[in-house]
Protein backbone atom coordinates (compact mmCIF):
# COMPACT_ATOMS: atom_id res chain seq x y z
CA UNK A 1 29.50 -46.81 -24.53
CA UNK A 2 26.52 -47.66 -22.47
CA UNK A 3 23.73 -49.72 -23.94
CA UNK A 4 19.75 -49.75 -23.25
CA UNK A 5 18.50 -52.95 -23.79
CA UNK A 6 14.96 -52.19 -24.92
CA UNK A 7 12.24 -55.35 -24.54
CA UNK A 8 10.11 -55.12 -27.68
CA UNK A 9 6.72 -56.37 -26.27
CA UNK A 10 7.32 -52.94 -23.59
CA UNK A 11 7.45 -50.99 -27.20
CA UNK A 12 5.00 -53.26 -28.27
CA UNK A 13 1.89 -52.59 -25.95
CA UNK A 14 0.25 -49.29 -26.67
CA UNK A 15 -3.41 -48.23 -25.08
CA UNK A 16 -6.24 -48.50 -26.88
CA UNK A 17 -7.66 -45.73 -29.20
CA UNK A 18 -10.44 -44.35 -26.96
CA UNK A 19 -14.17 -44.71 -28.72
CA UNK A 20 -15.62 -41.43 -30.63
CA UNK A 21 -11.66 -39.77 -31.00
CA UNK A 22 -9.97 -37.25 -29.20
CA UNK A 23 -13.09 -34.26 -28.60
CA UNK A 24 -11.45 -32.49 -31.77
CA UNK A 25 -10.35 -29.05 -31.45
CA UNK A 26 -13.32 -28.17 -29.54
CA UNK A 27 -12.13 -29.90 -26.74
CA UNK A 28 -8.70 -28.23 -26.68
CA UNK A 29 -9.83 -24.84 -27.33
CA UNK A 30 -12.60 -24.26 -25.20
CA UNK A 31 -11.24 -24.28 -22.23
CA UNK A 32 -8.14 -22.14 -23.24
CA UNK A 33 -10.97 -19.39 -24.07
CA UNK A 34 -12.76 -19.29 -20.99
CA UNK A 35 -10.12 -18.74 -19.26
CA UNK A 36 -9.00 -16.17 -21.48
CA UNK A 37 -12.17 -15.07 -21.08
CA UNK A 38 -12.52 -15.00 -17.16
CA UNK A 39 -9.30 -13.41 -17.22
CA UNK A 40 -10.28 -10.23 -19.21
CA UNK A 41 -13.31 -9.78 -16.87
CA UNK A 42 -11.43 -10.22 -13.61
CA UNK A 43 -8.26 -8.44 -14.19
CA UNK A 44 -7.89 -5.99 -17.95
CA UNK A 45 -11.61 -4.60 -17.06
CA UNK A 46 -11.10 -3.04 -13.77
CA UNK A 47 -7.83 -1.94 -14.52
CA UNK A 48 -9.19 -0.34 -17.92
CA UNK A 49 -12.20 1.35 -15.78
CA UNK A 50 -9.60 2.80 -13.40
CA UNK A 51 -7.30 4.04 -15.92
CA UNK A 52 -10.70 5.85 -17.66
CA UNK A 53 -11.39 7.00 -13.88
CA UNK A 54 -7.80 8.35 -13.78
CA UNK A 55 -7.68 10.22 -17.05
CA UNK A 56 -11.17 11.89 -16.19
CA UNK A 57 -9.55 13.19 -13.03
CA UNK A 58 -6.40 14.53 -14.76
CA UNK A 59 -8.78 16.35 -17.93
CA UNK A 60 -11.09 17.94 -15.26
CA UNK A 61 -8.17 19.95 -13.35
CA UNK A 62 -8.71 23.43 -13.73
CA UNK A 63 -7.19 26.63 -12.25
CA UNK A 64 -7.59 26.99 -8.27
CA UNK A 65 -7.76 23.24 -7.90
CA UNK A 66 -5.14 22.00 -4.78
CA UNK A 67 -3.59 18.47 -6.41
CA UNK A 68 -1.43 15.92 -5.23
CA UNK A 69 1.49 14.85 -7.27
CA UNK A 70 2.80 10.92 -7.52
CA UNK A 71 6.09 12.67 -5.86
CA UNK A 72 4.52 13.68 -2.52
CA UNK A 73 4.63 17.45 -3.75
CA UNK A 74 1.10 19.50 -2.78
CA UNK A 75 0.40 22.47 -4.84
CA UNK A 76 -1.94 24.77 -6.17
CA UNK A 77 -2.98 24.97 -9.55
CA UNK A 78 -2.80 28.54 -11.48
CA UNK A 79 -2.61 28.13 -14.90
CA UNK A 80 -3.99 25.03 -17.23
CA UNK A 81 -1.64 25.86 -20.15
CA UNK A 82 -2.52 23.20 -22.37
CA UNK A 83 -4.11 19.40 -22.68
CA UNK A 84 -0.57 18.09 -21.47
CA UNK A 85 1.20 20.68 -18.94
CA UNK A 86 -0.13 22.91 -15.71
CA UNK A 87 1.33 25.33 -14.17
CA UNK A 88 1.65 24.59 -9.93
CA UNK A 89 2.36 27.33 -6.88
CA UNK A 90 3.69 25.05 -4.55
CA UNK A 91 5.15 28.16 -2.41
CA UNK A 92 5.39 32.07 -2.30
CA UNK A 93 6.88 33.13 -5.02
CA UNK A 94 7.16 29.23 -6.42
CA UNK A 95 5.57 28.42 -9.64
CA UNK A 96 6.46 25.27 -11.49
CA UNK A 97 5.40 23.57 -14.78
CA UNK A 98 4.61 19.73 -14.76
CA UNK A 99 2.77 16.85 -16.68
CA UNK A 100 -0.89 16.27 -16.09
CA UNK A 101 -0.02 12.80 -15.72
CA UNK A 102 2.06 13.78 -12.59
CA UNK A 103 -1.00 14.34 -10.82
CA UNK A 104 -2.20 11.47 -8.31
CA UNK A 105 -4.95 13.43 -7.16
CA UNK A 106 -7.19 16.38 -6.61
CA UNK A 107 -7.52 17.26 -3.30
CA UNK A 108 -11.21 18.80 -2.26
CA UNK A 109 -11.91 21.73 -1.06
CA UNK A 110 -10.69 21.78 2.62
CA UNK A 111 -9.19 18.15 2.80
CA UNK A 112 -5.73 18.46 4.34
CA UNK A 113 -2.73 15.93 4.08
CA UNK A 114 -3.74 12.67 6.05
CA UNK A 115 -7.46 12.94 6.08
CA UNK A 116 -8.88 9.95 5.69
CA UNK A 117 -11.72 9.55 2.63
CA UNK A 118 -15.09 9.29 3.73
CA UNK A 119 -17.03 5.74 2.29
């Protein structure tokens, strides 16, 4: 069995209490909320601004609109069914019923595959 040998004044010696305490639990706290804090602003606020972008985009499609879906697949819209489903000609004679939340984006009137957006 192996054996520490332990010097008692080493256990002994201990600092010295600092003057006024420890800054209480304002001192730990605070600076656990601001960065909570500078985290919500930098990185859940865009992303909540862009999802509200995002949903206004998929509500406002309406009939006639040419959209973009997250799958690469360019259609027309002909029918808005209901809140949750459209229906797409993406050929002659090819009609097909998908999610609004499919859509990545509405194309404008015009604006062909590859375009780049003006700033």
């Amino acid at each position: 069995m192996l054996t520490i040998p332990l010097n008692p004044l080493f256990l002994a010696e201990a600092a010295p209490a600092a003057p006024g305490g420890t800054g209480g639990l304002g001192g730990m706290f605070l600076p656990m909320i601001i960065v909570i804090g500078i985290f919500y602003f930098m990185m859940m606020r865009p992303q909540q601004r862009k999802e509200k972008e995002r949903r206004a985009m998929i509500d406002s499609v309406k009939s006639g609109d040419r959209i973009l879906f997250s799958g690469g697949i360019f259609g027309t819209v002909t029918n808005a069914k209901d809140p949750y489903t459209l229906v797409v000609k993406i050929a002659d004679n090819v009609k097909i019923e998908v999610a609004r939340g499919a859509v990545a984006k509405v194309m404008d009137k015009g604006e062909k595959f590859g375009d780049k957006p003006e700033k």
